[in-house]
PDB file of N, CA and C in Angstrom:
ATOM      1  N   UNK A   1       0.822  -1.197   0.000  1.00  0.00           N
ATOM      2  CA  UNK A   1       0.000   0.000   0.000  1.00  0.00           C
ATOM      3  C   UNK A   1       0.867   1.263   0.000  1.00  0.00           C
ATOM      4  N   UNK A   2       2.177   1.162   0.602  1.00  0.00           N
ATOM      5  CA  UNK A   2       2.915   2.383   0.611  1.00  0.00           C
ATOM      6  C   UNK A   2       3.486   2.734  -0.364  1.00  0.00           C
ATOM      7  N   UNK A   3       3.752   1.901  -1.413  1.00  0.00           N
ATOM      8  CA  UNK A   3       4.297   1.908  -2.918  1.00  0.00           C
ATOM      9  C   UNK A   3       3.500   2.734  -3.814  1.00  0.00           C
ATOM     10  N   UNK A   4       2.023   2.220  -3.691  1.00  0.00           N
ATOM     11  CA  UNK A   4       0.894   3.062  -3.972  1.00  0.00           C
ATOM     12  C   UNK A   4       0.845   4.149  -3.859  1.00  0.00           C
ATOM     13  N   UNK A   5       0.593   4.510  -2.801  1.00  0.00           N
ATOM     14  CA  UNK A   5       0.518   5.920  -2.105  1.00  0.00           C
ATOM     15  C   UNK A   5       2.018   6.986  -2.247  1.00  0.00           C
ATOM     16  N   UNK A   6       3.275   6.309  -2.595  1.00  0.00           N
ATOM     17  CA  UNK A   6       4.315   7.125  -3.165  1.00  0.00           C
ATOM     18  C   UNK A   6       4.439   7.435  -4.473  1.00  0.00           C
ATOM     19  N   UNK A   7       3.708   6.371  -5.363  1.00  0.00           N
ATOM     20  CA  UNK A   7       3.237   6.478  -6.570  1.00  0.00           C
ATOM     21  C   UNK A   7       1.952   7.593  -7.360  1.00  0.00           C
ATOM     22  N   UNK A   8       1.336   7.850  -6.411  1.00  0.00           N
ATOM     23  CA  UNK A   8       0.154   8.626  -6.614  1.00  0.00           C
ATOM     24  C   UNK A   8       0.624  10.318  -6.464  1.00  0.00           C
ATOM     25  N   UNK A   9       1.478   9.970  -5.033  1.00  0.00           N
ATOM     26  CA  UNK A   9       2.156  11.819  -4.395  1.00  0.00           C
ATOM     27  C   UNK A   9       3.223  11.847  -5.866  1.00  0.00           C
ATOM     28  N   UNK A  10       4.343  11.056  -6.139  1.00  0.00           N
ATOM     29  CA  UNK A  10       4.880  11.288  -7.216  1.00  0.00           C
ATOM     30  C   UNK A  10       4.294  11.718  -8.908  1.00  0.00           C
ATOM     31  N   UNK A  11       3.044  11.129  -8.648  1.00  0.00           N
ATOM     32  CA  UNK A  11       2.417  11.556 -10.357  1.00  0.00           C
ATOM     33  C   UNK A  11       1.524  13.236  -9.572  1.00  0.00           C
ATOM     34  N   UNK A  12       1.483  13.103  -8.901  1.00  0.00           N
ATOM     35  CA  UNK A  12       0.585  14.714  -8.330  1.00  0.00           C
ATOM     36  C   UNK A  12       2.104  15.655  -8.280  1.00  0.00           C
ATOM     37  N   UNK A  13       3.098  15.216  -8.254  1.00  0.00           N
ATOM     38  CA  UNK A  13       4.329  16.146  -8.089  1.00  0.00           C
ATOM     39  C   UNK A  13       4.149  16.426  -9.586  1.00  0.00           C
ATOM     40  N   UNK A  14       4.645  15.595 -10.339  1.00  0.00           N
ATOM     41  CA  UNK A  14       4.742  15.764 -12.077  1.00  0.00           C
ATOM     42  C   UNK A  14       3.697  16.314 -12.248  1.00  0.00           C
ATOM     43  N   UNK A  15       2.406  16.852 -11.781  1.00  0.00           N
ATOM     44  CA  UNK A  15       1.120  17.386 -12.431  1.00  0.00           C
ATOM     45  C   UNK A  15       1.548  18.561 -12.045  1.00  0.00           C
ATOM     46  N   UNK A  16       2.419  19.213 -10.817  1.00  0.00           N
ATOM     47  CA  UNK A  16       2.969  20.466 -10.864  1.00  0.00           C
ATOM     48  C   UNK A  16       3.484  20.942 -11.832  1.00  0.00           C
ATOM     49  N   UNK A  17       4.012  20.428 -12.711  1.00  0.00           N
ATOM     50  CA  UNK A  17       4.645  21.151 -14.482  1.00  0.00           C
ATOM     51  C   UNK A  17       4.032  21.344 -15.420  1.00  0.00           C
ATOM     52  N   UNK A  18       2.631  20.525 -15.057  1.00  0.00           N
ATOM     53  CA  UNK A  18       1.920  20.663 -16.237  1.00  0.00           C
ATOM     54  C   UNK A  18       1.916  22.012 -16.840  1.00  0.00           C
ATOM     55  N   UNK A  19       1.495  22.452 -18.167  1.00  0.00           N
ATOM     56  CA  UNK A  19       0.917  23.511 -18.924  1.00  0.00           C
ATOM     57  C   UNK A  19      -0.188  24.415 -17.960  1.00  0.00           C
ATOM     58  N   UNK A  20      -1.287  23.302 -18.456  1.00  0.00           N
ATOM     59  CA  UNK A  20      -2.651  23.669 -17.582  1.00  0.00           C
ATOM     60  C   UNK A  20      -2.654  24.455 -15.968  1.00  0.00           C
ATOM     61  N   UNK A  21      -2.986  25.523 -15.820  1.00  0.00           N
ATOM     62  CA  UNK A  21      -3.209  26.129 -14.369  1.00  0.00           C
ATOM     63  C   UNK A  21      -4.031  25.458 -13.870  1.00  0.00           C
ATOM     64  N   UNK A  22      -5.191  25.109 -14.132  1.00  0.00           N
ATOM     65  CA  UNK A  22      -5.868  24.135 -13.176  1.00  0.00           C
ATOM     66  C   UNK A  22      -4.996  22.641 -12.853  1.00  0.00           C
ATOM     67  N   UNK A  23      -4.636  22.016 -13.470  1.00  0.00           N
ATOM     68  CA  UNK A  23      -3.920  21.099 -13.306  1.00  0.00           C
ATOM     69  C   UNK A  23      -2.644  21.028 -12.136  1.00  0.00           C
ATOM     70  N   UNK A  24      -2.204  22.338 -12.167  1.00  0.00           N
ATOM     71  CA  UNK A  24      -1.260  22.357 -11.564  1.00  0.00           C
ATOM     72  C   UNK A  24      -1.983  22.674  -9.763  1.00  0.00           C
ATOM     73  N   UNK A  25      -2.996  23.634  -9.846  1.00  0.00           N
ATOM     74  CA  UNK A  25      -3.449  24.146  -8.891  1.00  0.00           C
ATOM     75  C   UNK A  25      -4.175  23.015  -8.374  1.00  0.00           C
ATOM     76  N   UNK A  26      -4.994  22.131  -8.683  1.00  0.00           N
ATOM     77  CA  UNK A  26      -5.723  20.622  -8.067  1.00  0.00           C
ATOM     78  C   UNK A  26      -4.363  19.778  -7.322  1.00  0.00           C
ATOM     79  N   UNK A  27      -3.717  19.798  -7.901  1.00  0.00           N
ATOM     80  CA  UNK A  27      -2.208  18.797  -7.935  1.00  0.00           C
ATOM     81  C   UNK A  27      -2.027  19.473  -7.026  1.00  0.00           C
ATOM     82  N   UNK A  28      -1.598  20.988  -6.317  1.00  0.00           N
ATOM     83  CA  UNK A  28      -1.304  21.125  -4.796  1.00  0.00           C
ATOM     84  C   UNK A  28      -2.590  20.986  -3.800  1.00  0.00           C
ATOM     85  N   UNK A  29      -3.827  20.774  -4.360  1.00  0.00           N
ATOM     86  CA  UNK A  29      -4.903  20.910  -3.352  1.00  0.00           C
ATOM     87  C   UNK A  29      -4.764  19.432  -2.957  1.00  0.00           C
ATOM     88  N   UNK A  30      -4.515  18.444  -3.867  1.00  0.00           N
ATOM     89  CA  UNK A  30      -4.779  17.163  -3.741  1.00  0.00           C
ATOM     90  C   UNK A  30      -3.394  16.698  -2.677  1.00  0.00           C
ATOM     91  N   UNK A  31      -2.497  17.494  -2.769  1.00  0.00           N
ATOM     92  CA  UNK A  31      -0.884  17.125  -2.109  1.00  0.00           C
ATOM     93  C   UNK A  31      -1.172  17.620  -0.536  1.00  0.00           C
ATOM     94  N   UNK A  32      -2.147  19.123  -0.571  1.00  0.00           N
ATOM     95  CA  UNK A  32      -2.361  19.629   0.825  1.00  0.00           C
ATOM     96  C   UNK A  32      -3.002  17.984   1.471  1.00  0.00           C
ATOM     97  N   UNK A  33      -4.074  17.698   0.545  1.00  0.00           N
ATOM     98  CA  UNK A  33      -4.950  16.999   1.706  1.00  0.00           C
ATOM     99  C   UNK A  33      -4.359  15.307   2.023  1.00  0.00           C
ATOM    100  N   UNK A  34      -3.048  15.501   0.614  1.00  0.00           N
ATOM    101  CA  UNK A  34      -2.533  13.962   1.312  1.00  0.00           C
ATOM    102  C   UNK A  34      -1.678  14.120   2.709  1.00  0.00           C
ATOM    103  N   UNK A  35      -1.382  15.655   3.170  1.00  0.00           N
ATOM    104  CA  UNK A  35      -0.642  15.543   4.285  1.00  0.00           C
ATOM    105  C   UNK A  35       0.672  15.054   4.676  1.00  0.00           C
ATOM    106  N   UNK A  36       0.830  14.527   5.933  1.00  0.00           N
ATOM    107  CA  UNK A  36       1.937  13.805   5.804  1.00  0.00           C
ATOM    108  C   UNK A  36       2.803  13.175   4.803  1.00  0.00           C
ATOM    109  N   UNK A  37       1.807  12.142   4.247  1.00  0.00           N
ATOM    110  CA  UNK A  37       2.345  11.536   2.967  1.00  0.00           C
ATOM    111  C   UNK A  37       2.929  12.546   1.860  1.00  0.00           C
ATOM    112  N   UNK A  38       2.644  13.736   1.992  1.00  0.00           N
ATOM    113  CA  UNK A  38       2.704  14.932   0.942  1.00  0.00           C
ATOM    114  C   UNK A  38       4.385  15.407   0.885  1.00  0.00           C
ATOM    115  N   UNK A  39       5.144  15.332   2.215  1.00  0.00           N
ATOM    116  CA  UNK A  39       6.205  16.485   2.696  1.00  0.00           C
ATOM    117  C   UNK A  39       6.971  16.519   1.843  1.00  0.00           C
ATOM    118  N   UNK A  40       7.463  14.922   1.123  1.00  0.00           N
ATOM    119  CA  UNK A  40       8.186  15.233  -0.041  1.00  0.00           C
ATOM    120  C   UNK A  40       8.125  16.276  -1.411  1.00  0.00           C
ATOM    121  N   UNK A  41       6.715  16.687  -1.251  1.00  0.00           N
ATOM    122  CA  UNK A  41       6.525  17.714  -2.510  1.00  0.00           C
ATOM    123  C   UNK A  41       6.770  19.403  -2.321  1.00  0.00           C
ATOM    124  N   UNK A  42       6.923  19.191  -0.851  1.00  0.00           N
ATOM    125  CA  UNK A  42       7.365  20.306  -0.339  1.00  0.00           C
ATOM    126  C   UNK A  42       8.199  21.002  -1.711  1.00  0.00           C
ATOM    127  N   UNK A  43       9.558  21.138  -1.839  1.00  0.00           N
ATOM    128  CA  UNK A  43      10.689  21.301  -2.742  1.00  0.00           C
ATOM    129  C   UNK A  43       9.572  22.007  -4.214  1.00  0.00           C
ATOM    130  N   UNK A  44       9.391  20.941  -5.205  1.00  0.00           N
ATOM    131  CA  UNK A  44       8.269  21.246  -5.924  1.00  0.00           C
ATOM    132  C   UNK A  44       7.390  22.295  -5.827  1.00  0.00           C
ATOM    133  N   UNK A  45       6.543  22.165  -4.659  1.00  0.00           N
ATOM    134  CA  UNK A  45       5.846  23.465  -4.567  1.00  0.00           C
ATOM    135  C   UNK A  45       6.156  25.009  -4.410  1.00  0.00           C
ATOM    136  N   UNK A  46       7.109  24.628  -3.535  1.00  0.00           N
ATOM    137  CA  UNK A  46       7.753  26.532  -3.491  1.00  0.00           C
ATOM    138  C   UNK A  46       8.582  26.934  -5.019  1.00  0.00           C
ATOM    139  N   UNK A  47       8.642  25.897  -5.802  1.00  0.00           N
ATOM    140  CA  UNK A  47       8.695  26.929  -7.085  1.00  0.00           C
ATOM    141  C   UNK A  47       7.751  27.008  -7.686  1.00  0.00           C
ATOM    142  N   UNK A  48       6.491  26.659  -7.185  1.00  0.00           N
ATOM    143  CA  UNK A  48       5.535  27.110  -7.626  1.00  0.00           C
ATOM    144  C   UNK A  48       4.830  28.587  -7.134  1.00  0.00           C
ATOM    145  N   UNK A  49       5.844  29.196  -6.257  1.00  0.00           N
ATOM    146  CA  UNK A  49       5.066  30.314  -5.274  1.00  0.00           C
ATOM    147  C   UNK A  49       5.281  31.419  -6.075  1.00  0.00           C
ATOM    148  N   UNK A  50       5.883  31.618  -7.021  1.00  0.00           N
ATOM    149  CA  UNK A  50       5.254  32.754  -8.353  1.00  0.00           C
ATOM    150  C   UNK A  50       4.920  32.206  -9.561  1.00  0.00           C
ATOM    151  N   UNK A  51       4.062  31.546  -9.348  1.00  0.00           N
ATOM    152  CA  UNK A  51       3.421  30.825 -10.594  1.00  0.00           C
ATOM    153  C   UNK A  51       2.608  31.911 -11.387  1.00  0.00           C
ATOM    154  N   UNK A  52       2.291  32.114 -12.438  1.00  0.00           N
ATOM    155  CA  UNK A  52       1.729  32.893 -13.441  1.00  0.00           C
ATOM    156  C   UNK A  52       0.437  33.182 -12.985  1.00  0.00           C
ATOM    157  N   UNK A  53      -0.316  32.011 -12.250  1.00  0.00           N
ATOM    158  CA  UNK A  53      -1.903  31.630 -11.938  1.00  0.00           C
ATOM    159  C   UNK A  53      -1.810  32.003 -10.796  1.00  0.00           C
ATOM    160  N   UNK A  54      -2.824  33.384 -10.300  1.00  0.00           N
ATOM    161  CA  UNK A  54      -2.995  33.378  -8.939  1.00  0.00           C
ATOM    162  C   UNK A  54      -3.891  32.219  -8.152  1.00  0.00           C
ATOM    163  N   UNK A  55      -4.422  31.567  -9.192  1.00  0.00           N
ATOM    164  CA  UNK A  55      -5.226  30.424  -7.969  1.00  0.00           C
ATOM    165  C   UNK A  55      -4.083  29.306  -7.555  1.00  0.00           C
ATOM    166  N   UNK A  56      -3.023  28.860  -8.640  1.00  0.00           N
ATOM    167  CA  UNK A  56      -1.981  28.020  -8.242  1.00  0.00           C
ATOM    168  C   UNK A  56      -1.444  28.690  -7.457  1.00  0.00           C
ATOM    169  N   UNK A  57      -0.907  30.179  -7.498  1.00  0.00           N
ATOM    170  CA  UNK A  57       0.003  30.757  -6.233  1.00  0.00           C
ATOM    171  C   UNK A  57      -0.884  30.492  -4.838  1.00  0.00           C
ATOM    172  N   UNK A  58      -2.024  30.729  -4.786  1.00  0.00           N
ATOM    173  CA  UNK A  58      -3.051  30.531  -3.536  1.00  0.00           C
ATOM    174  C   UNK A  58      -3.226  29.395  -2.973  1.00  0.00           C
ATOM    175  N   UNK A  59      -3.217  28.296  -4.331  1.00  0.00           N
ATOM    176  CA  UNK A  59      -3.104  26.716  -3.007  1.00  0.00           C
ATOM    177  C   UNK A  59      -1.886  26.619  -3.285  1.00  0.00           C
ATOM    178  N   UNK A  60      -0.917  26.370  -3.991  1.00  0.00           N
ATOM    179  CA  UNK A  60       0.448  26.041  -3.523  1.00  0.00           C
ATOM    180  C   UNK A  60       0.587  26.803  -1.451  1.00  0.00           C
ATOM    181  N   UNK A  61       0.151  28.258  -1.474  1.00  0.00           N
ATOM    182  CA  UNK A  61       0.392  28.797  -0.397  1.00  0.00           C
ATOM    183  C   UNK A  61      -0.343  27.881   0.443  1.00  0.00           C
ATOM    184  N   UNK A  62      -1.500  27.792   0.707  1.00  0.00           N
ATOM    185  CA  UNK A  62      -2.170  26.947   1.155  1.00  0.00           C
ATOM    186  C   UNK A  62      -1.650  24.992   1.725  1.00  0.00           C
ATOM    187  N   UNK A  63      -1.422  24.769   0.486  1.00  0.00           N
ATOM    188  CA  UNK A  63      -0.498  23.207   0.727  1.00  0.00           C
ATOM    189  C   UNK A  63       0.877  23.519   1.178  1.00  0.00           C
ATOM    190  N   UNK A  64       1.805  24.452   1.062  1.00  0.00           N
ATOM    191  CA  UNK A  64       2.704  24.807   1.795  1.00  0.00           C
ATOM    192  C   UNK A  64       2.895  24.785   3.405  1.00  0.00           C
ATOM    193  N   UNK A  65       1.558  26.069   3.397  1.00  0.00           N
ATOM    194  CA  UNK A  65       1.888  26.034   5.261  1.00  0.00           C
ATOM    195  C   UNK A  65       1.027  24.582   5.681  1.00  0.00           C
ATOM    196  N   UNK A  66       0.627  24.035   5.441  1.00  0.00           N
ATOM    197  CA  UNK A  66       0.029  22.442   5.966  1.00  0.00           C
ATOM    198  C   UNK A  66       1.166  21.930   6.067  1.00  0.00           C
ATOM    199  N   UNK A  67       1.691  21.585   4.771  1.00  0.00           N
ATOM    200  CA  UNK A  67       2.629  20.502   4.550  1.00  0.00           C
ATOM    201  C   UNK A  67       4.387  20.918   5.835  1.00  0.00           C
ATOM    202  N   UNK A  68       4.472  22.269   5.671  1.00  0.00           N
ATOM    203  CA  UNK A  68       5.363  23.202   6.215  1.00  0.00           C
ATOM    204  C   UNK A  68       5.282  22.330   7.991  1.00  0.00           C
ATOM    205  N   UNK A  69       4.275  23.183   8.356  1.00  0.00           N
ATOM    206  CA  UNK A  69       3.669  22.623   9.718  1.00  0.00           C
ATOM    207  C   UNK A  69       3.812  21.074   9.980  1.00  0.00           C
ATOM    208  N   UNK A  70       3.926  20.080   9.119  1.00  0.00           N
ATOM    209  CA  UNK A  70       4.042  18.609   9.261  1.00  0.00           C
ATOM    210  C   UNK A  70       5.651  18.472   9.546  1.00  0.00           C
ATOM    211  N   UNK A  71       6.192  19.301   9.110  1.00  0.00           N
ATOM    212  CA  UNK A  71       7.998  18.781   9.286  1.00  0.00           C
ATOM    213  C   UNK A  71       8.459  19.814  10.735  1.00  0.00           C
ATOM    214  N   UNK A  72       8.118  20.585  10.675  1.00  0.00           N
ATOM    215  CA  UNK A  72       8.381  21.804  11.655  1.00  0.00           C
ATOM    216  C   UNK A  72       8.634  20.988  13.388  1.00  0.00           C
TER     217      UNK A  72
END
């Protein structure tokens, strides 16, 4: 099951590059709510914190301080 679940946070990391702003912006909402399992995407996301898309800049911020708060 944990193979799984590193497999899933890893294809939601790669959806951070996508083209698509929505794509990218779901891909940190979906990383906030995996949590713990998420911390590795940490890295990934803060270059997303001037992203072109203010809704990606808003949940990246969002999945940040969650994910932030889990390692702290």
């Amino acid at each position: 099951m944990r193979e799984i679940r590193d497999l899933l946070i890893t294809k939601l990391i790669e959806r951070l590059s996508y083209d698509d702003p929505l794509a990218r912006r779901n891909a940190a909402g979906a990383l906030r709510l995996h949590g713990d399992r998420a911390v590795s995407a940490i890295p990934a996301l803060e270059k997303l914190l001037n992203d072109e898309n203010k809704g990606v800049r808003q949940e990246v911020r969002r999945a940040l301080d969650l994910l932030c708060s889990k390692v702290a």
